[in-house]
N, C-alpha and C. Protein backbone atom coordinates (compact mmCIF):
# COMPACT_ATOMS: atom_id res chain seq x y z
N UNK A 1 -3.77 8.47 -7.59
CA UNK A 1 -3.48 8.91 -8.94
C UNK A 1 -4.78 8.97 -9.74
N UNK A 2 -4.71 9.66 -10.82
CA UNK A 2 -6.00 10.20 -11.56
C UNK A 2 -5.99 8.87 -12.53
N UNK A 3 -7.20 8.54 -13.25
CA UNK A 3 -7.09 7.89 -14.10
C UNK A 3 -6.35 7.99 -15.64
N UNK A 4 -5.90 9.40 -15.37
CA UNK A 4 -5.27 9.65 -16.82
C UNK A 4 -3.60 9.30 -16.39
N UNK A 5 -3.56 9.29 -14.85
CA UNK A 5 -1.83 9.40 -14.74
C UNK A 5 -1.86 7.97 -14.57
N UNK A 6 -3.00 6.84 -14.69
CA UNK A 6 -2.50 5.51 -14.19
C UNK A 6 -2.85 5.04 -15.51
N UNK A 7 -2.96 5.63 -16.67
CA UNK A 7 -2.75 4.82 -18.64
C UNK A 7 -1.68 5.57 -18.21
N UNK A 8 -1.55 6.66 -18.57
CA UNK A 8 0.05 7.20 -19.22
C UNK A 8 1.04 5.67 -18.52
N UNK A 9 1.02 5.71 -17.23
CA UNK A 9 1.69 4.60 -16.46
C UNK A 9 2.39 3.40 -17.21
N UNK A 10 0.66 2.99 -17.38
CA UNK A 10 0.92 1.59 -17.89
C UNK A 10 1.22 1.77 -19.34
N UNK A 11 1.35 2.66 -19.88
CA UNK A 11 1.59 2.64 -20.84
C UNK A 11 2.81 3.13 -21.74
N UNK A 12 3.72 3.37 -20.33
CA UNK A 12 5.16 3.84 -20.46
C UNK A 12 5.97 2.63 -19.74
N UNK A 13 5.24 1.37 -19.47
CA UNK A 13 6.13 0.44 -19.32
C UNK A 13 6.40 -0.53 -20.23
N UNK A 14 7.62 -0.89 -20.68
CA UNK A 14 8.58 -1.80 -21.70
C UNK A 14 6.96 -2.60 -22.21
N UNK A 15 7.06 -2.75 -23.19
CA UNK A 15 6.30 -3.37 -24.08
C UNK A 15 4.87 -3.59 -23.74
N UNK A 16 4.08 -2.71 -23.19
CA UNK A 16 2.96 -2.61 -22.91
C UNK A 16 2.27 -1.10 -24.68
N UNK A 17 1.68 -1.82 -25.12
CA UNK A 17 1.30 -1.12 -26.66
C UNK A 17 -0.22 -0.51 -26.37
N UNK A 18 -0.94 -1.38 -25.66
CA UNK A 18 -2.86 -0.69 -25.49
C UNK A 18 -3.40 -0.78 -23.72
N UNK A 19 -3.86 0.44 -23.22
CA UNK A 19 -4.47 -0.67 -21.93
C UNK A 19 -6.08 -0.45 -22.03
N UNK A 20 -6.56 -1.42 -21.48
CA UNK A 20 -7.91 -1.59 -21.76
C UNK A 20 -8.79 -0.96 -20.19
N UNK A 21 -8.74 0.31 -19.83
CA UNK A 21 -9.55 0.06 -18.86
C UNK A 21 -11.16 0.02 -18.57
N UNK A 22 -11.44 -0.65 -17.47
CA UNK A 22 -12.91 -0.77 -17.21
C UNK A 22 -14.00 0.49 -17.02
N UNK A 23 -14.96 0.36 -17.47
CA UNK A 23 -15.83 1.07 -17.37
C UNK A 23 -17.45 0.72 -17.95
N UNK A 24 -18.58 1.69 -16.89
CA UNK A 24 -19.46 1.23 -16.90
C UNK A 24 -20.89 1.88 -17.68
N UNK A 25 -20.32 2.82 -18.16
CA UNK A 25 -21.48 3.49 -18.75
C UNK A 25 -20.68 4.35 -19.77
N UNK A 26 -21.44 4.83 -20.66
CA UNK A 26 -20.91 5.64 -21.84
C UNK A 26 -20.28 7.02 -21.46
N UNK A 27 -20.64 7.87 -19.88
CA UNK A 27 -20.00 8.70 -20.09
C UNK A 27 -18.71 8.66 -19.30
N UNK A 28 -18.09 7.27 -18.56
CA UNK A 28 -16.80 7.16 -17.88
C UNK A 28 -15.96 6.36 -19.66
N UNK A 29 -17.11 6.16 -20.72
CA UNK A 29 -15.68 5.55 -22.24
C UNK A 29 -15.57 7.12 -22.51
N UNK A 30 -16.16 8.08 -22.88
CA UNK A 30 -15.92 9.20 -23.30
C UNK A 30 -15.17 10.03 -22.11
N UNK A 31 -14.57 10.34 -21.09
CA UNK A 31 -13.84 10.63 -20.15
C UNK A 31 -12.88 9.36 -20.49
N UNK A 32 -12.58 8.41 -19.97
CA UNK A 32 -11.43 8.00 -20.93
C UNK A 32 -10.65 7.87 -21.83
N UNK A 33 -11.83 8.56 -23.10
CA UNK A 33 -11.25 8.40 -24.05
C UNK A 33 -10.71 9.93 -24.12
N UNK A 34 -11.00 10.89 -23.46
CA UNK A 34 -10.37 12.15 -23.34
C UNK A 34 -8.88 11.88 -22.92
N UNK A 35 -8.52 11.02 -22.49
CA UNK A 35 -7.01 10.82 -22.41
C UNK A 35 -6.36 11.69 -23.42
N UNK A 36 -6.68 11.04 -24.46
CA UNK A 36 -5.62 11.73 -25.66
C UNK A 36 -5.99 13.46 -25.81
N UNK A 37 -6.08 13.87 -25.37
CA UNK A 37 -6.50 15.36 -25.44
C UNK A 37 -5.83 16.13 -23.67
N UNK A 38 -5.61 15.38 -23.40
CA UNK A 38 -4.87 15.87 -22.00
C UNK A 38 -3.64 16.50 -22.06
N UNK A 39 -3.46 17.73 -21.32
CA UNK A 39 -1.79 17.91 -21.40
C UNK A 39 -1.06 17.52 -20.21
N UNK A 40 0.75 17.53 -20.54
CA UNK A 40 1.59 16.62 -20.60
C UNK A 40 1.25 16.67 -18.79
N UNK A 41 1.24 17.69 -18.38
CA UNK A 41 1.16 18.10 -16.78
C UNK A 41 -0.28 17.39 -16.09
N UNK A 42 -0.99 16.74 -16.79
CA UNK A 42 -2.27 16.00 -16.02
C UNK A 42 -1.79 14.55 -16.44
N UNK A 43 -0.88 14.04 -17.07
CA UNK A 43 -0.62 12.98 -17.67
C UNK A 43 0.57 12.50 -16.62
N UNK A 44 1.09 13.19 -15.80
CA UNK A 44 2.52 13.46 -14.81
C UNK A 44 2.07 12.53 -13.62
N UNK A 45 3.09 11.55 -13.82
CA UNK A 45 2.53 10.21 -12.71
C UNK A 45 3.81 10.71 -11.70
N UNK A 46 4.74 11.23 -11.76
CA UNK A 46 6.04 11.07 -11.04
C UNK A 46 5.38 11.05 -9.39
N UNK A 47 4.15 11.21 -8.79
CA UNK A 47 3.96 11.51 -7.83
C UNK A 47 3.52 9.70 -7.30
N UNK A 48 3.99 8.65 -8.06
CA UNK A 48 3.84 7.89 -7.46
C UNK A 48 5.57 7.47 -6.57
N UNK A 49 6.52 8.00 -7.00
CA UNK A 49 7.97 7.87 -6.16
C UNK A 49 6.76 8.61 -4.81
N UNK A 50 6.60 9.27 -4.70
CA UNK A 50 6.02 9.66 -3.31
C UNK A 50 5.55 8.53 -2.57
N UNK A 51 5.01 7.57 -2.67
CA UNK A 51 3.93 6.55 -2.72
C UNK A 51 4.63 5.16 -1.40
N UNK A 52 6.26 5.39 -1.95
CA UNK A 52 7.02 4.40 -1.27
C UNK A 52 7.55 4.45 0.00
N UNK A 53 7.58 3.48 1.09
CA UNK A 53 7.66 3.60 2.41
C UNK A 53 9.43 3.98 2.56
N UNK A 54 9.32 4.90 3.71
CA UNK A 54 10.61 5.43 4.20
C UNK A 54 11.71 4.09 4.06
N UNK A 55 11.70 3.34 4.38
CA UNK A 55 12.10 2.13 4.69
C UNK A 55 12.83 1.87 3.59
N UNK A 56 12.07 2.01 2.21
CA UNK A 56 12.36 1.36 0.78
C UNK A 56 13.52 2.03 0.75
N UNK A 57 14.00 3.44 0.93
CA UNK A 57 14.46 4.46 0.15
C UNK A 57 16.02 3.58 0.29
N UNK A 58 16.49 3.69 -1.12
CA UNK A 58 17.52 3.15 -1.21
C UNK A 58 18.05 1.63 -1.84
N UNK A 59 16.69 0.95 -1.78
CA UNK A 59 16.65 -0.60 -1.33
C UNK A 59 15.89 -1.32 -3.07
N UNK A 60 16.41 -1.42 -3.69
CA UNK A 60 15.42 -2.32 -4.76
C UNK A 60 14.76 -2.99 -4.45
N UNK A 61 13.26 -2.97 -5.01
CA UNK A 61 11.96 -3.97 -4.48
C UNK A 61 11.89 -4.61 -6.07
N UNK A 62 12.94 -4.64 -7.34
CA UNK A 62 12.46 -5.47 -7.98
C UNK A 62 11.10 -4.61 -8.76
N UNK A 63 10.93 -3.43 -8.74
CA UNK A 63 9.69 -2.81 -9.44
C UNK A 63 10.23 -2.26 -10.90
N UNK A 64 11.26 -2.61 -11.52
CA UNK A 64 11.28 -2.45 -12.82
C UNK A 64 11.32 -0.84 -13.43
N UNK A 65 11.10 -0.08 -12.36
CA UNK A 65 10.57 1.48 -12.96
C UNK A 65 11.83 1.79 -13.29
N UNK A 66 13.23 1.66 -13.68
CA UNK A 66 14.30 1.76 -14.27
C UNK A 66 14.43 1.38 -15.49
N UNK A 67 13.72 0.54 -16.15
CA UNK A 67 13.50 0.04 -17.20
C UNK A 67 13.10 1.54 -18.28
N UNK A 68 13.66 1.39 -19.77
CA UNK A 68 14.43 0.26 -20.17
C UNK A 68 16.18 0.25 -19.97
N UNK A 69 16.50 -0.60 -19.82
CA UNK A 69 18.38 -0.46 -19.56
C UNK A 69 18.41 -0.18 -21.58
N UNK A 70 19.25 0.81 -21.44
CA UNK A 70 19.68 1.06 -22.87
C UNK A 70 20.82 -0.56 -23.44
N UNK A 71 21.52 -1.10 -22.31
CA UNK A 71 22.27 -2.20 -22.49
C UNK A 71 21.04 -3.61 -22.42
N UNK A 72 20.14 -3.53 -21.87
CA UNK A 72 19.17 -4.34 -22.29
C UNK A 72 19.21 -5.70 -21.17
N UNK A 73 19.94 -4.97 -19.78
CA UNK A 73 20.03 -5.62 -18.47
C UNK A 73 18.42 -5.54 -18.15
N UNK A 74 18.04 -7.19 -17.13
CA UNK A 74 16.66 -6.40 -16.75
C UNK A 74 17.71 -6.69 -15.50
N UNK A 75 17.33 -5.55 -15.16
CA UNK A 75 18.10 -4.44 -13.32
C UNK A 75 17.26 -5.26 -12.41
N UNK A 76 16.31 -5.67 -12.53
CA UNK A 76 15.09 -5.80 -10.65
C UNK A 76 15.66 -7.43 -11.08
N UNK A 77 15.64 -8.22 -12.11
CA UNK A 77 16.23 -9.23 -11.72
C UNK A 77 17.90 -9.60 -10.93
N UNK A 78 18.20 -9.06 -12.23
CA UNK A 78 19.76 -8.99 -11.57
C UNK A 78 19.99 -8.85 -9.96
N UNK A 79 19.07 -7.87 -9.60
CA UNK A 79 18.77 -7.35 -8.16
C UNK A 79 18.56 -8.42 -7.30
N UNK A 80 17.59 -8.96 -7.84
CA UNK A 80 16.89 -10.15 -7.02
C UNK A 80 17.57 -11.30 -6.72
N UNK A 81 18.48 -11.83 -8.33
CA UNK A 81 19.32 -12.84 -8.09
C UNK A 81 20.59 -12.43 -6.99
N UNK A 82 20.88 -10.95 -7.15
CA UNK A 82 21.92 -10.82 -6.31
C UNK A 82 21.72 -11.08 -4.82
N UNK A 83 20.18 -10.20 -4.35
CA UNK A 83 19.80 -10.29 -2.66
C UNK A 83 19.66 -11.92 -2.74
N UNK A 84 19.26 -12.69 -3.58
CA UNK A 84 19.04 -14.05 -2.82
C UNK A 84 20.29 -14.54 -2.89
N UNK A 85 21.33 -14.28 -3.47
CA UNK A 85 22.92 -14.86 -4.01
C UNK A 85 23.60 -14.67 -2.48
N UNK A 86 23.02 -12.98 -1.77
CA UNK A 86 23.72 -12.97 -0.83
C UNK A 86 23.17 -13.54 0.62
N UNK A 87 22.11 -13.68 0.38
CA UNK A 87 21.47 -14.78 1.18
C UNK A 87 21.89 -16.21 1.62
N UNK A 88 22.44 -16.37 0.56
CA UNK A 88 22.95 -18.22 0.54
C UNK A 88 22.61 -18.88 -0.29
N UNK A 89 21.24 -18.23 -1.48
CA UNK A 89 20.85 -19.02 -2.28
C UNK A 89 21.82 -19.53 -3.38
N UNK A 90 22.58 -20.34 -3.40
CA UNK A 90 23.05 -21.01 -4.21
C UNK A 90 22.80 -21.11 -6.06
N UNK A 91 21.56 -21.25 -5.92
CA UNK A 91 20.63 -21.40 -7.11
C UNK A 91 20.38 -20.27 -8.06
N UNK A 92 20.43 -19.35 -7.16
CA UNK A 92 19.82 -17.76 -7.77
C UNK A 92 21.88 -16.91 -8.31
N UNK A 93 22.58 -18.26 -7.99
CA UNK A 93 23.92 -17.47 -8.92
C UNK A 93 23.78 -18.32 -9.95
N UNK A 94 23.44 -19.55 -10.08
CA UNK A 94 23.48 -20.16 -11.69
C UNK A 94 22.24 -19.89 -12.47
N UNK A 95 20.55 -19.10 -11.58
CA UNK A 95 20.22 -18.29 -12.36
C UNK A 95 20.99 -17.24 -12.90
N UNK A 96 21.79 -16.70 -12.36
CA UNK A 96 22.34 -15.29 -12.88
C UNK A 96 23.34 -15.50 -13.75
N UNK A 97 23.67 -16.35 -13.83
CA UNK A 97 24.92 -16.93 -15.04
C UNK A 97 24.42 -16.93 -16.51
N UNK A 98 22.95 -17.58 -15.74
CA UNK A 98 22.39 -17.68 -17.47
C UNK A 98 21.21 -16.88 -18.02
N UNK A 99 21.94 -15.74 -17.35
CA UNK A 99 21.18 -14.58 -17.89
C UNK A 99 22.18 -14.01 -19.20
N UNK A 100 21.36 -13.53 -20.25
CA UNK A 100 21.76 -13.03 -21.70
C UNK A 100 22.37 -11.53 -20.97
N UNK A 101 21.82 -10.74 -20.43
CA UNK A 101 22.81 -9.54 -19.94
C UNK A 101 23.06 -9.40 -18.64
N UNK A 102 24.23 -9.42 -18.18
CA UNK A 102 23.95 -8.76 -15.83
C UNK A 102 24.61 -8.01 -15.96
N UNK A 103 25.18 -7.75 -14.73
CA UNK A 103 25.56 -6.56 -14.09
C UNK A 103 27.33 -6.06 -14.69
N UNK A 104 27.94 -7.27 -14.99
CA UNK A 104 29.06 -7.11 -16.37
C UNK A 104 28.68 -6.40 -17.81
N UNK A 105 27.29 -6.25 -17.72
CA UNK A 105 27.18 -5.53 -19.31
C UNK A 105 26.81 -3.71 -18.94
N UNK A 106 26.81 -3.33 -17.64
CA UNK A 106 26.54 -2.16 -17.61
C UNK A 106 27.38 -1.46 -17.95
N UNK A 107 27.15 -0.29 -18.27
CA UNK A 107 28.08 1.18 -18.72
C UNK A 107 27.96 2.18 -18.26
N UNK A 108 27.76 1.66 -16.50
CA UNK A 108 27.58 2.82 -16.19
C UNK A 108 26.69 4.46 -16.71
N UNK A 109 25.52 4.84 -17.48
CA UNK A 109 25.56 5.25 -17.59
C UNK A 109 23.94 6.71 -17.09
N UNK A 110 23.78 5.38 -15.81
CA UNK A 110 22.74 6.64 -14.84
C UNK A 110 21.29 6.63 -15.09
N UNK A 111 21.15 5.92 -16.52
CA UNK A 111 19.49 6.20 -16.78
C UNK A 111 18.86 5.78 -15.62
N UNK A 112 19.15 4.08 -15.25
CA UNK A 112 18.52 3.83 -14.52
C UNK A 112 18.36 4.50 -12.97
N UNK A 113 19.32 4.78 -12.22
CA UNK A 113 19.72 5.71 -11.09
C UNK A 113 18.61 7.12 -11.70
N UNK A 114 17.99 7.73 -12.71
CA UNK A 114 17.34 8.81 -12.94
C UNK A 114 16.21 8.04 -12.57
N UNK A 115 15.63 7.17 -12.93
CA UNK A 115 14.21 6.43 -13.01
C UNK A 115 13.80 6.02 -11.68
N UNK A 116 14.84 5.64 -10.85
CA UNK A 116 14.32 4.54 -9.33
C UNK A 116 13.61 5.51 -8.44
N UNK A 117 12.40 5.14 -8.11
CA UNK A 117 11.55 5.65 -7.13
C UNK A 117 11.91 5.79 -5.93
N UNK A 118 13.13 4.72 -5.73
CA UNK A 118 13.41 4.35 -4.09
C UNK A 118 15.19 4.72 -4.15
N UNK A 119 15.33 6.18 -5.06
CA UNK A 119 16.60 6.13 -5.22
C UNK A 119 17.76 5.42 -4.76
N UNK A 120 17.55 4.47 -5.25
CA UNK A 120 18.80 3.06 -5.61
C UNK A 120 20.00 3.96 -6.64
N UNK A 121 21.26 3.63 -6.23
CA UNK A 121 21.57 3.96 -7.08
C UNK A 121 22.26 2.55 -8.07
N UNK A 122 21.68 2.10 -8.83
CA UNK A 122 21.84 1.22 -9.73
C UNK A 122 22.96 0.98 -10.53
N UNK A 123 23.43 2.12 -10.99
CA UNK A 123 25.08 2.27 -11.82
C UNK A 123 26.08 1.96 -10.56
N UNK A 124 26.00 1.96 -9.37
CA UNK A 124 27.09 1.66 -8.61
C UNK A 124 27.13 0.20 -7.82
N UNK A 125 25.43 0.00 -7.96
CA UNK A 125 24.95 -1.58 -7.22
C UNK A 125 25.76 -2.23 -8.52
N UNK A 126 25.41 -1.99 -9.45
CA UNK A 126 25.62 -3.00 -10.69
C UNK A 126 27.66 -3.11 -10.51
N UNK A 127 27.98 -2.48 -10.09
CA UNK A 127 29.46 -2.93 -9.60
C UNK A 127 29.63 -3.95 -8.68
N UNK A 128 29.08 -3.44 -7.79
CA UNK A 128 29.07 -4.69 -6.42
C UNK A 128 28.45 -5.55 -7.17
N UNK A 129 27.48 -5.86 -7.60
CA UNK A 129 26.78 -7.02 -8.18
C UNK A 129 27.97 -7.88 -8.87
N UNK A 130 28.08 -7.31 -9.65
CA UNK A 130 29.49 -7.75 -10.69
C UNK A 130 30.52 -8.45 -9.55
N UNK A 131 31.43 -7.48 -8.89
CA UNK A 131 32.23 -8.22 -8.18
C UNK A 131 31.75 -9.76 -7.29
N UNK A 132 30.49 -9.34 -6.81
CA UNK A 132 29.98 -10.62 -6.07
C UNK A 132 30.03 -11.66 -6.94
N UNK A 133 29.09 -11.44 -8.25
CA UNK A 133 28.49 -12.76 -8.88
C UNK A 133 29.88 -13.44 -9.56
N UNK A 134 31.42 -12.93 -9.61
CA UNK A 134 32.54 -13.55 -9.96
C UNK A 134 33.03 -15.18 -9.68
């Protein structure tokens, strides 16, 4: 990825406001600072879903790129508590209890399933999730 598609990046994730990147001489701050003068098509990260191993496709790794849940679920946890829930972990369902939103507050309504790199589909996990964590 270019350095202009890895700010836009970080800078389209949930509460990330400035990123500071490194550089070593005055003419890589002025090429950075050309960021803001870029159009929308050099700014276009989507080519990091490319990036993920055959393997993933399907599978939540917990990478958040679904974010933000309009219901204000964080999804890669929920996720996480669920794979370790079905594991045996014991522990990772009374984490999930005392979570402020899970997989009972969804509404179904796809954002996240638009966002996943590793097309998960998330509006339908978040059912199974639900039924399990009962």
């Amino acid at each position: 990825m270019t350095e202009y598609q890895c700010i836009r990046y970080a800078l389209d994730r949930p509460g990330v406001l400035t990123v500071l990147p490194g550089a070593q001489s005055i003419r890589e701050i002025e090429k950075l600072l050309a960021y803001e003068n870029q159009p929308e098509e050099t700014l276009d990260y989507s080519i990091v879903g490319s990036f993920a191993p055959p393997q993933a496709s399907g599978k939540c790794v917990y990478c958040n790129h679904c974010k933000p849940c309009p219901m204000g679920i964080d999804i890669g946890l929920v996720n996480k508590y669920y794979d370790l829930a079905k594991a045996g972990d014991k522990l990772a369902v009374e984490h999930y209890k005392t979570l402020e939103k899970n997989a009972a507050d969804c509404i179904q309504c796809g954002h996240c399933d638009s966002r996943c790199p590793f097309s998960v589909r998330q509006s339908e996990r978040m059912q199974e999730i639900r039924a399990f964590m009962i």
